[in-house]
Protein backbone atom coordinates (compact mmCIF):
# COMPACT_ATOMS: atom_id res chain seq x y z
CA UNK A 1 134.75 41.75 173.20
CA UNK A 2 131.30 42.19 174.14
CA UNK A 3 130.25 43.39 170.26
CA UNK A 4 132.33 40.11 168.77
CA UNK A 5 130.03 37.81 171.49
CA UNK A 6 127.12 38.92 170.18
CA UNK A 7 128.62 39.03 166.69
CA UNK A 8 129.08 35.36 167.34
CA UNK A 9 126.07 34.68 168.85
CA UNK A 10 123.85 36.41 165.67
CA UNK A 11 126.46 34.81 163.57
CA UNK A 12 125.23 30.75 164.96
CA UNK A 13 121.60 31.67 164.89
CA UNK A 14 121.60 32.56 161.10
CA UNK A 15 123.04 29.20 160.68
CA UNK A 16 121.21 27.54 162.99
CA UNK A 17 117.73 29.33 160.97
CA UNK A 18 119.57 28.53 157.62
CA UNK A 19 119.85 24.78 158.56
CA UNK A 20 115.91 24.90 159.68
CA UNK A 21 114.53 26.49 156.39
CA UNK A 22 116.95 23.90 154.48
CA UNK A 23 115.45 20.60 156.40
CA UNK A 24 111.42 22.66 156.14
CA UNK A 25 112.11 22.88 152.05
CA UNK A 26 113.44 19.51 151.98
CA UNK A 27 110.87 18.18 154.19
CA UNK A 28 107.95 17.56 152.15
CA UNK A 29 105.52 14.47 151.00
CA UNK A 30 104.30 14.29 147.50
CA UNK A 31 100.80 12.84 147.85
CA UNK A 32 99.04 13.16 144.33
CA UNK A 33 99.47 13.71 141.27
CA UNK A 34 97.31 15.18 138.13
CA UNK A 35 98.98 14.88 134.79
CA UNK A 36 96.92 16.43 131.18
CA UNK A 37 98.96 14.89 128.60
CA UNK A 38 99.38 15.59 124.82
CA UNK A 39 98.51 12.70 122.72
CA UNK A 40 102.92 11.44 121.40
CA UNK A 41 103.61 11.35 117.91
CA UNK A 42 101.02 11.17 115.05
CA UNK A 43 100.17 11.05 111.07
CA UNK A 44 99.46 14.62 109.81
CA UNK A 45 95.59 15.92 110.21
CA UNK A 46 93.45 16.15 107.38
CA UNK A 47 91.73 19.51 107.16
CA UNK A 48 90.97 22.11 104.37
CA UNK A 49 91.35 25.98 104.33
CA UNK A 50 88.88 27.66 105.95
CA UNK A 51 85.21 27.80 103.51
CA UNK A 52 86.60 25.92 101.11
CA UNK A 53 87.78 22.41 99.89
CA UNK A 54 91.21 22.82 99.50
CA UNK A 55 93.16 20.75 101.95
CA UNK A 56 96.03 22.07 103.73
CA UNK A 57 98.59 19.98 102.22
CA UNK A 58 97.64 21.62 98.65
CA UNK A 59 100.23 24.26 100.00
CA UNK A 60 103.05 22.24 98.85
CA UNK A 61 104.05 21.04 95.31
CA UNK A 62 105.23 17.53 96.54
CA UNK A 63 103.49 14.90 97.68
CA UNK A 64 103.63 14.52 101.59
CA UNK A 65 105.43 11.19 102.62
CA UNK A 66 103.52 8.66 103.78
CA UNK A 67 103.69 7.84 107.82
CA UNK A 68 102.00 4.48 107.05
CA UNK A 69 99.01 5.11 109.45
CA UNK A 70 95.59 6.58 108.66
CA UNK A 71 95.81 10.58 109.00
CA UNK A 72 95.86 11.67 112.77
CA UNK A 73 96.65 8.42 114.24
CA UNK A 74 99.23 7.42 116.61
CA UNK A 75 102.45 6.00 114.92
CA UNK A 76 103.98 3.05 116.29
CA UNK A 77 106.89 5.64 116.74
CA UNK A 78 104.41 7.41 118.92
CA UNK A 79 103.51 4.36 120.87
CA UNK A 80 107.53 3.35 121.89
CA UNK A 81 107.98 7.20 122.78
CA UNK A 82 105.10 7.37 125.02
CA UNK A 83 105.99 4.53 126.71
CA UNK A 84 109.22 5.39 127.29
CA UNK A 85 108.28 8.53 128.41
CA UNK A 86 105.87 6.87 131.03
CA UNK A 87 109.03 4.69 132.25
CA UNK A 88 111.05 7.93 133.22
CA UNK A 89 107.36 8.95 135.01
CA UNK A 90 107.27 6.01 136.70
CA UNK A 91 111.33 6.63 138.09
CA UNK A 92 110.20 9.96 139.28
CA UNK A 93 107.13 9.14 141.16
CA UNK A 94 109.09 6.37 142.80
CA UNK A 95 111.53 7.97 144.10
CA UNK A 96 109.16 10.87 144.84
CA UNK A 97 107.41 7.99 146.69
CA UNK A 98 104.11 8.45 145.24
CA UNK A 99 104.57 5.00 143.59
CA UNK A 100 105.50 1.54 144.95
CA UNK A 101 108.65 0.38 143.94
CA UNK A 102 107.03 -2.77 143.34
CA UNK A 103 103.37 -4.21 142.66
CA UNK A 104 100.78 -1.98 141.91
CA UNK A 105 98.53 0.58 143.78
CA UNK A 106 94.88 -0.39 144.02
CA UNK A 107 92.33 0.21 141.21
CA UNK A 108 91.10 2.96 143.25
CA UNK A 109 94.11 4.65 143.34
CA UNK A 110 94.85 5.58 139.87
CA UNK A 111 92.58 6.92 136.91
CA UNK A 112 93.36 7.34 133.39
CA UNK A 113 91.11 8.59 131.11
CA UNK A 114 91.71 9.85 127.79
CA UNK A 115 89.87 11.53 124.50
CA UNK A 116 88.02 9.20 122.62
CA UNK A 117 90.09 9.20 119.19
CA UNK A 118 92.60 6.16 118.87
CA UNK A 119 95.97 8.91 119.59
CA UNK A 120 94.59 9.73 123.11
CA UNK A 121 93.43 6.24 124.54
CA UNK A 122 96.36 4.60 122.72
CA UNK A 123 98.97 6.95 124.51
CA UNK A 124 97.58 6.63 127.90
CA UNK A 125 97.74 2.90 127.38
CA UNK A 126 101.68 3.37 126.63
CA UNK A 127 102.07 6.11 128.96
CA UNK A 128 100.89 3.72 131.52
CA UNK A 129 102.71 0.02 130.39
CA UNK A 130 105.98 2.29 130.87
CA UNK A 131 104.70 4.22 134.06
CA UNK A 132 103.52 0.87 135.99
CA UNK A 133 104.74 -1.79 133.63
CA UNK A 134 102.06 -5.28 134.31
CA UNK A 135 99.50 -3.28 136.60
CA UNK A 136 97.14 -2.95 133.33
CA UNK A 137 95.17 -0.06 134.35
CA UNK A 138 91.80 0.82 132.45
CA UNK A 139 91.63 3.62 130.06
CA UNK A 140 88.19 5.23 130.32
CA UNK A 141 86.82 7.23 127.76
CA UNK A 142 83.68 8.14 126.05
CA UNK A 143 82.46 6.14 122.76
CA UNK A 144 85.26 6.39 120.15
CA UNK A 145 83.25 8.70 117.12
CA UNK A 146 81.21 10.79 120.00
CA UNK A 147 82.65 14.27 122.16
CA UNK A 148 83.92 14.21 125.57
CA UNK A 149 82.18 17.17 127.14
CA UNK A 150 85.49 17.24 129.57
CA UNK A 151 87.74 17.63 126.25
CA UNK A 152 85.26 19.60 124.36
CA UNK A 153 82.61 21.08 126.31
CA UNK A 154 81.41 23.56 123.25
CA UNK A 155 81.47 20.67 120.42
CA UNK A 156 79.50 18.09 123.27
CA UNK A 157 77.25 21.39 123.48
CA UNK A 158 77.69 22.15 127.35
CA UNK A 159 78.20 25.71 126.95
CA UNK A 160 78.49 28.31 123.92
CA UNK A 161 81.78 29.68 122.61
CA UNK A 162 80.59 32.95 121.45
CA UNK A 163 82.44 34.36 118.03
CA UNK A 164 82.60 38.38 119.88
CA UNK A 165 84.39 37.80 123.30
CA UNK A 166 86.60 35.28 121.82
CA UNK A 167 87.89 37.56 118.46
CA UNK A 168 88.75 40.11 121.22
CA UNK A 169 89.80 38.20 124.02
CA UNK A 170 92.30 36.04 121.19
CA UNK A 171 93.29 39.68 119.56
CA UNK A 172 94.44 41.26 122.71
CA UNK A 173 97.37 38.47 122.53
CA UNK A 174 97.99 38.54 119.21
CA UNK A 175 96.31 41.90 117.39
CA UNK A 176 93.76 41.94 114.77
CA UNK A 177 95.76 42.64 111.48
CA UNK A 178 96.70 39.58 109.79
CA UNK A 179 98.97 41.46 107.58
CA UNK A 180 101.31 42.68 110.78
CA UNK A 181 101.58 38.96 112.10
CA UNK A 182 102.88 38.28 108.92
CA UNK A 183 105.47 40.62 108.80
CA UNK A 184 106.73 40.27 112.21
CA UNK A 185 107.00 36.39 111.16
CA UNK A 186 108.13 36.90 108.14
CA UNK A 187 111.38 34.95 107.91
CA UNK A 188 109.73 31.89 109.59
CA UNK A 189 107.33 32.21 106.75
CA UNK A 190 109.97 32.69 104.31
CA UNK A 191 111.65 29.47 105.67
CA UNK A 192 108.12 27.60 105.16
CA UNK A 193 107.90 28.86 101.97
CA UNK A 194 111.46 27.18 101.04
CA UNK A 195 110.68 24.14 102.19
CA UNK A 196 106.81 23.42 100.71
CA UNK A 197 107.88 25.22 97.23
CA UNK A 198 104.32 26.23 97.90
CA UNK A 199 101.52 26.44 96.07
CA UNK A 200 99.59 23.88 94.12
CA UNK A 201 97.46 25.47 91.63
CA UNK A 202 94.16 24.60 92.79
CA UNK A 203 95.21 26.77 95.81
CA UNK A 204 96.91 29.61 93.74
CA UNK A 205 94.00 29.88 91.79
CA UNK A 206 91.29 30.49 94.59
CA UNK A 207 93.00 33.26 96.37
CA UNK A 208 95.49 34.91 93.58
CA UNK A 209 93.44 33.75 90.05
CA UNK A 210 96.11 32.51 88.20
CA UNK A 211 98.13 29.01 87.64
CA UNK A 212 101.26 29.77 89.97
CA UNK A 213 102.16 31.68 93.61
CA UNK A 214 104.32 31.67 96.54
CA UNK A 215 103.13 31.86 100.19
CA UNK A 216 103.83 35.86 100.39
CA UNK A 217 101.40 36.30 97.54
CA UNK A 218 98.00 34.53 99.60
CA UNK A 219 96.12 37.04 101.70
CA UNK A 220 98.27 37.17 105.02
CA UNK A 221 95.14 35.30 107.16
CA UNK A 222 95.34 32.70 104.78
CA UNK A 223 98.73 32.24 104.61
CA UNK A 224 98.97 32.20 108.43
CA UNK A 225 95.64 29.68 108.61
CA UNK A 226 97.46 27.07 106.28
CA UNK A 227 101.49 27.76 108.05
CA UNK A 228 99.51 27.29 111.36
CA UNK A 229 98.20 24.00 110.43
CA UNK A 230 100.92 22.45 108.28
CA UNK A 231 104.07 23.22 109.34
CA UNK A 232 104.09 20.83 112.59
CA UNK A 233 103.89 17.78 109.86
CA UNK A 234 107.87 18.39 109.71
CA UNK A 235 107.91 17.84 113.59
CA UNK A 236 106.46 14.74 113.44
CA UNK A 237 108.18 13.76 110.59
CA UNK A 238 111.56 14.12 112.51
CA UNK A 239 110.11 12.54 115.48
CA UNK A 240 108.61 9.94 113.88
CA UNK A 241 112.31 9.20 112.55
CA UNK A 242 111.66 9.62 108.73
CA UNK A 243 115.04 9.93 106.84
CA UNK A 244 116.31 13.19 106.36
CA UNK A 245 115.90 13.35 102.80
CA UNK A 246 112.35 13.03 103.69
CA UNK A 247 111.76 15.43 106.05
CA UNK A 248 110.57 18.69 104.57
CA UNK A 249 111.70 17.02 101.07
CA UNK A 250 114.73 17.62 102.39
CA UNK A 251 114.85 21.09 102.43
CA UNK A 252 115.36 21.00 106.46
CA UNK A 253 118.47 21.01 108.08
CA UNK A 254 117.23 19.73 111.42
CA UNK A 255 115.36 20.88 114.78
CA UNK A 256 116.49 24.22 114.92
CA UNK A 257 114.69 24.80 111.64
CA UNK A 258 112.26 22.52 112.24
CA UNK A 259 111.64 25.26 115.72
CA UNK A 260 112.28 28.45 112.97
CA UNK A 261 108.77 26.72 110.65
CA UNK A 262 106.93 26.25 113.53
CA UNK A 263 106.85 29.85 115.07
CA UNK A 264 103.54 30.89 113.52
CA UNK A 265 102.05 27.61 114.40
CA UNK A 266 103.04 28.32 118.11
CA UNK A 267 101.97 31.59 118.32
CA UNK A 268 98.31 31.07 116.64
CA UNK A 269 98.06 28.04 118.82
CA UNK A 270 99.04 29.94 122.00
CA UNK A 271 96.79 33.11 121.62
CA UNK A 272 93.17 31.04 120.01
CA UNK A 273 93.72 28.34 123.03
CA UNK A 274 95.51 30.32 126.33
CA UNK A 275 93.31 33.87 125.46
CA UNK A 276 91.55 34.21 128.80
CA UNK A 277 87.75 33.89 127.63
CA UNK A 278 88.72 30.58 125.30
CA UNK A 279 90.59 29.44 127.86
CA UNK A 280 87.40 29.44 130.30
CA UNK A 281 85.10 28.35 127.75
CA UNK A 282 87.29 25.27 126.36
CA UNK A 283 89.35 24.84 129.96
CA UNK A 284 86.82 24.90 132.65
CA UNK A 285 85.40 21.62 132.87
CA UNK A 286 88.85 19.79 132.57
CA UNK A 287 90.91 22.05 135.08
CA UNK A 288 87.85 21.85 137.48
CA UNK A 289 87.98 17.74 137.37
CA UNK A 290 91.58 18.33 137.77
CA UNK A 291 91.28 20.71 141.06
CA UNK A 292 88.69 18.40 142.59
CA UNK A 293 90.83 15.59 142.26
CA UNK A 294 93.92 17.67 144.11
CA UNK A 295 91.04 18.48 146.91
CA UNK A 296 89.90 14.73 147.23
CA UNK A 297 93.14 13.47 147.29
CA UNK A 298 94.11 16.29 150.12
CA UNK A 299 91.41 14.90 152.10
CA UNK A 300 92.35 11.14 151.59
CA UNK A 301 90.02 10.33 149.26
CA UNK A 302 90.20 9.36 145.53
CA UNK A 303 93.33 8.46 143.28
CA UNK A 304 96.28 9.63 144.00
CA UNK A 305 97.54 9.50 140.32
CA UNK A 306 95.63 10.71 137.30
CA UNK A 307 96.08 10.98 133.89
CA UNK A 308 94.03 12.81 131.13
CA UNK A 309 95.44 12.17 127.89
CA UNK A 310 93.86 14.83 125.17
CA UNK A 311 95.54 17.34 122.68
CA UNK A 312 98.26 20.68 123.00
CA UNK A 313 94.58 22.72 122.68
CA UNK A 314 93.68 21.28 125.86
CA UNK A 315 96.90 22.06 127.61
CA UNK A 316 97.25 25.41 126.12
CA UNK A 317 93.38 26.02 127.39
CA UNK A 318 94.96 25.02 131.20
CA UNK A 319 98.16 27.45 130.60
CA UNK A 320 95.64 29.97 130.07
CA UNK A 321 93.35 29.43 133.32
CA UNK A 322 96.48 29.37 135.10
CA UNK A 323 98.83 31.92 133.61
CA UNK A 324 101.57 30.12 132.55
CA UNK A 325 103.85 30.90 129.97
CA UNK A 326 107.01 28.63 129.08
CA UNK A 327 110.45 27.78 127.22
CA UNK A 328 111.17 24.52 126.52
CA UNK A 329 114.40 22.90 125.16
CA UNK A 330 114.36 23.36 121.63
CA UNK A 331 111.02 24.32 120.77
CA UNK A 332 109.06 28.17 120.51
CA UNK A 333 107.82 29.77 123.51
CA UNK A 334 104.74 28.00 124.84
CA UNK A 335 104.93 25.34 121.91
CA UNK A 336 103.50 22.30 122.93
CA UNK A 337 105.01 19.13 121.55
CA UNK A 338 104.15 15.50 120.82
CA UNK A 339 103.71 13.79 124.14
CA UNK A 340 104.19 16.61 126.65
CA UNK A 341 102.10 17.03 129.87
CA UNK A 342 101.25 19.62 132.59
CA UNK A 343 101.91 17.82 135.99
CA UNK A 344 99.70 19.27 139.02
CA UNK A 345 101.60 17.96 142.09
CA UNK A 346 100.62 17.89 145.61
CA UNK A 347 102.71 18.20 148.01
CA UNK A 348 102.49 18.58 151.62
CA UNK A 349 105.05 20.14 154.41
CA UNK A 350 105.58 17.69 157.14
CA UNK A 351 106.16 20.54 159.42
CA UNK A 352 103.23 22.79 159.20
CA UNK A 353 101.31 19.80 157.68
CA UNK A 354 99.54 22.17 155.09
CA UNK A 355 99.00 20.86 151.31
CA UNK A 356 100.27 23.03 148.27
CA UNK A 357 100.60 22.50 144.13
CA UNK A 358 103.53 22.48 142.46
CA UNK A 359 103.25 22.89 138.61
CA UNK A 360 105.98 21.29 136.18
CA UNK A 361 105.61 21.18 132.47
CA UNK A 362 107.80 17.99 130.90
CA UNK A 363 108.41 17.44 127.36
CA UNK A 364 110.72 15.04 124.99
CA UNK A 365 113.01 17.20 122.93
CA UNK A 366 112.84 16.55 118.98
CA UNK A 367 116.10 14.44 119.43
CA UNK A 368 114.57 12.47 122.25
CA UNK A 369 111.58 11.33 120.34
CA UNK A 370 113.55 11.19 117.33
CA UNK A 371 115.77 8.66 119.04
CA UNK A 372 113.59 7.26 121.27
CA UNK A 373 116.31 8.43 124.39
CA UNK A 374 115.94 6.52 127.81
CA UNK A 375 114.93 9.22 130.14
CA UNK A 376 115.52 8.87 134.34
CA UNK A 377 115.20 11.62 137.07
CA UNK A 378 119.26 10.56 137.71
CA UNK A 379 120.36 10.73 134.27
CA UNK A 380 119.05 12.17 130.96
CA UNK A 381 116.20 14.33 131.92
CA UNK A 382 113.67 15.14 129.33
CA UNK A 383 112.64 18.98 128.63
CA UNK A 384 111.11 21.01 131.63
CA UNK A 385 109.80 24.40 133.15
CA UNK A 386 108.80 24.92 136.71
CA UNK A 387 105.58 27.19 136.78
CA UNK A 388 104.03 29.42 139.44
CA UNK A 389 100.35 29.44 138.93
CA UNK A 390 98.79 32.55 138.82
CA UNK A 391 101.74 34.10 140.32
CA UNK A 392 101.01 33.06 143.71
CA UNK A 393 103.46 31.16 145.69
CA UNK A 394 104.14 30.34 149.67
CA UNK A 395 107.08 30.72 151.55
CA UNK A 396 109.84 28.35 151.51
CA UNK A 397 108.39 26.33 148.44
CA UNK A 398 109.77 27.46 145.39
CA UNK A 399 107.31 27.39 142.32
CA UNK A 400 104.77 26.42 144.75
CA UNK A 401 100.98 27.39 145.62
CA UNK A 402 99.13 26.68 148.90
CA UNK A 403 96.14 24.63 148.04
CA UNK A 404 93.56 26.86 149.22
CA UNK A 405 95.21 29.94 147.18
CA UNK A 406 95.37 27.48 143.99
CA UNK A 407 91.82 26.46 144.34
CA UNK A 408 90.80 30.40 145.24
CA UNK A 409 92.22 31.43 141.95
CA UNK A 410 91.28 28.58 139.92
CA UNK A 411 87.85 28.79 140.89
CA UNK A 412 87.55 32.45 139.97
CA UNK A 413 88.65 31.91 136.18
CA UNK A 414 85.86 29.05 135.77
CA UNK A 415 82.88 29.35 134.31
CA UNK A 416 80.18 27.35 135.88
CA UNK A 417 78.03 27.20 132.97
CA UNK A 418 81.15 25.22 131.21
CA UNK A 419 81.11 22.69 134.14
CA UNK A 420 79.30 18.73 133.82
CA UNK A 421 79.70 16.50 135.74
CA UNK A 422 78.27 13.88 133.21
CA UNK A 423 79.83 11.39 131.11
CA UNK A 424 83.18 10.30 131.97
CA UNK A 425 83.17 7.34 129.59
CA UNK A 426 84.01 3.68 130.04
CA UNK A 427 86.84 1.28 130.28
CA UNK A 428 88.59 0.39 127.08
């Protein structure tokens, strides 16, 4: 009798415990918020293989379709899906509290700032109408034309991105023989090659000397530079809701394949943005505005929403400062698509009263953005990972990192001599 008493008794203090760490995991205040955002939906880049003058789009025999927009700007496609994107943003953080459910939080509260190219400030713009629909928040930015030393510290000339450490540091992730990335990608290559008929013969004749060639017969590094750089134009093409006829000529059969093309892009993107020693030249000055904003807003002080609206380089940079690596519905392995953003949440546990970050990656799938799909927290959720930064976590708070371990480990991947504190632009 005695053994089934105390049987009992062990028996209603593991529930009793249970119940405790259920209400201490559920009891938690989200006080601020720092989302980097991809720029949503745009017209193809123009850009030319590497030393030469031969633009990308020479690797196809057609002529590309036209998104009616100048090349790299946002499509009015682009525009609805960021704003819808912002609405389902503006659900969460409501009901997360972080929001009013009506009116608008004080000037001081929120800041948006954004690249200075016409995709970036025009996003945040959308991202915000849906997000706080009337509140009319200013975009800041720097001079449209000029760099953003938080976007691109090496091209505003705050620090030096030096050609040795990076080769190695972007090797170790992805090796240094063209000719084996090729092969191992080989049928997404062979899938590109189906669908761009490629190549013109201005192209064919630089790299193989005569009239006509196929992707397999470039030099691998070239074939991977142009596939890296052209095959997300079928991405946006489906997103930006072209007919399929007229996406990939209509030589692709939807997202799946669309996913298949875009492997090499992923991949190059991934290892020349997340490798470590990029990632601290390019990363630094954004992910330490990003951390001091988590620290004000810890201490009461400063917004308690931001937004920085830039590119996937810029996001792939942060993955690599903070070590994370993702799936997303859809799309290749750390792909990141047309609108998506890395949220930095704090959050803080009414019981021991101590602040930690929670990292969540979001993204619209291709059908999403293709169909411009209402998103809500309580209905159709877009695409989305839960990260733990730098593999460190707390007790009780799944995917999460105590704020002084986040800021310990963040701090040690920057490099000071990457950091300004200058120009953070205007309002436009």
């Amino acid at each position: 009798m005695r053994n089934l008493w105390n049987a009992l008794l062990i028996c209603c203090a593991l529930m009793a415990l249970g119940h405790e760490a259920q209400a201490a995991a559920g009891s938690q205040t989200l006080e601020a918020v720092v989302l980097i955002n991809r720029h949503s939906i745009r017209s193809p880049l123009t850009g030319n293989f590497t030393g030469t003058s031969i633009p990308y789009t020479a690797m196809s025999r057609d002529e590309w379709p036209d998104f009616k927009v100048d090349p790299g700007k946002l499509t009015p496609r682009g525009a609805l899906t960021a704003q819808t994107f912002g609405a389902f943003y503006g659900q969460l953080y409501q009901q997360a509290g972080l929001l009013p459910g009506t009116g608008c939080l004080a000037r001081s509260q929120v800041w948006v700032h954004s690249d200075s190219d016409q995709r970036t400030i025009r996003t945040a713009r959308k991202l915000m109408d849906g997000m706080t629909p009337g509140c009319s928040y200013p975009v800041t930015h720097v001079a449209q034309g000029t760099t953003d030393p938080l976007i691109d510290p090496v091209k505003a000339g705050v620090c030096e991105l030096e050609a040795g450490p990076y080769d190695a540091s972007q090797d170790a992730l992805l090796g240094s023989n063209p000719e084996i990335v090729f092969e191992a990608y080989r049928p997404s290559l062979e899938k590109l090659q189906d669908v761009l008929d490629c190549c013109k013969p201005s192209l064919c004749r630089k790299f193989v000397g005569k009239r006509r060639c196929t992707l397999s017969d470039l030099p691998a590094s070239v074939a991977l530079d142009g596939a890296t750089n052209i095959s997300e134009n079928f991405l946006m093409e489906y997103a930006n809701r072209f007919r399929m006829r007229d996406v990939g000529w209509g030589r692709i059969q939807g997202p799946q394949e669309i996913s298949h093309i875009n492997m090499t892009h992923a991949l190059n993107f991934w290892s020349g943005n997340a490798n470590p020693y990029g990632a601290a030249v390019l990363g630094s000055n954004l992910m330490n505005r990003a951390l001091t904003a988590l620290q004000a807003a810890a201490q009461g002080q400063g917004p308690v929403f931001s937004l920085i609206v830039a590119h996937d380089n810029n996001l792939l940079n942060i993955a690599g400062l903070l070590g994370l690596s993702w799936f997303l519905d859809g799309y290749q392995q750390n792909e990141v698509p047309p609108g998506a953003g890395i949220a930095l949440e704090l959050w803080r546990d009414d019981t021991s009263r101590q602040p930690f970050v929670k990292v969540v990656l979001r993204a619209q799938t291709m059908d999403q953005l293709r169909n411009n799909t209402p998103l809500s927290p309580d209905g159709t959720n877009p695409a989305s990972s839960d990260q733990t930064p730098i593999a460190c976590g707390i007790t009780g708070v799944e995917n999460g990192c105590s704020l002084a371990t986040f800021a310990l480990k963040v701090q040690g991947a920057l490099l000071s001599q990457c950091i300004s504190e200058s120009s953070i632009g205007r309002s436009g």
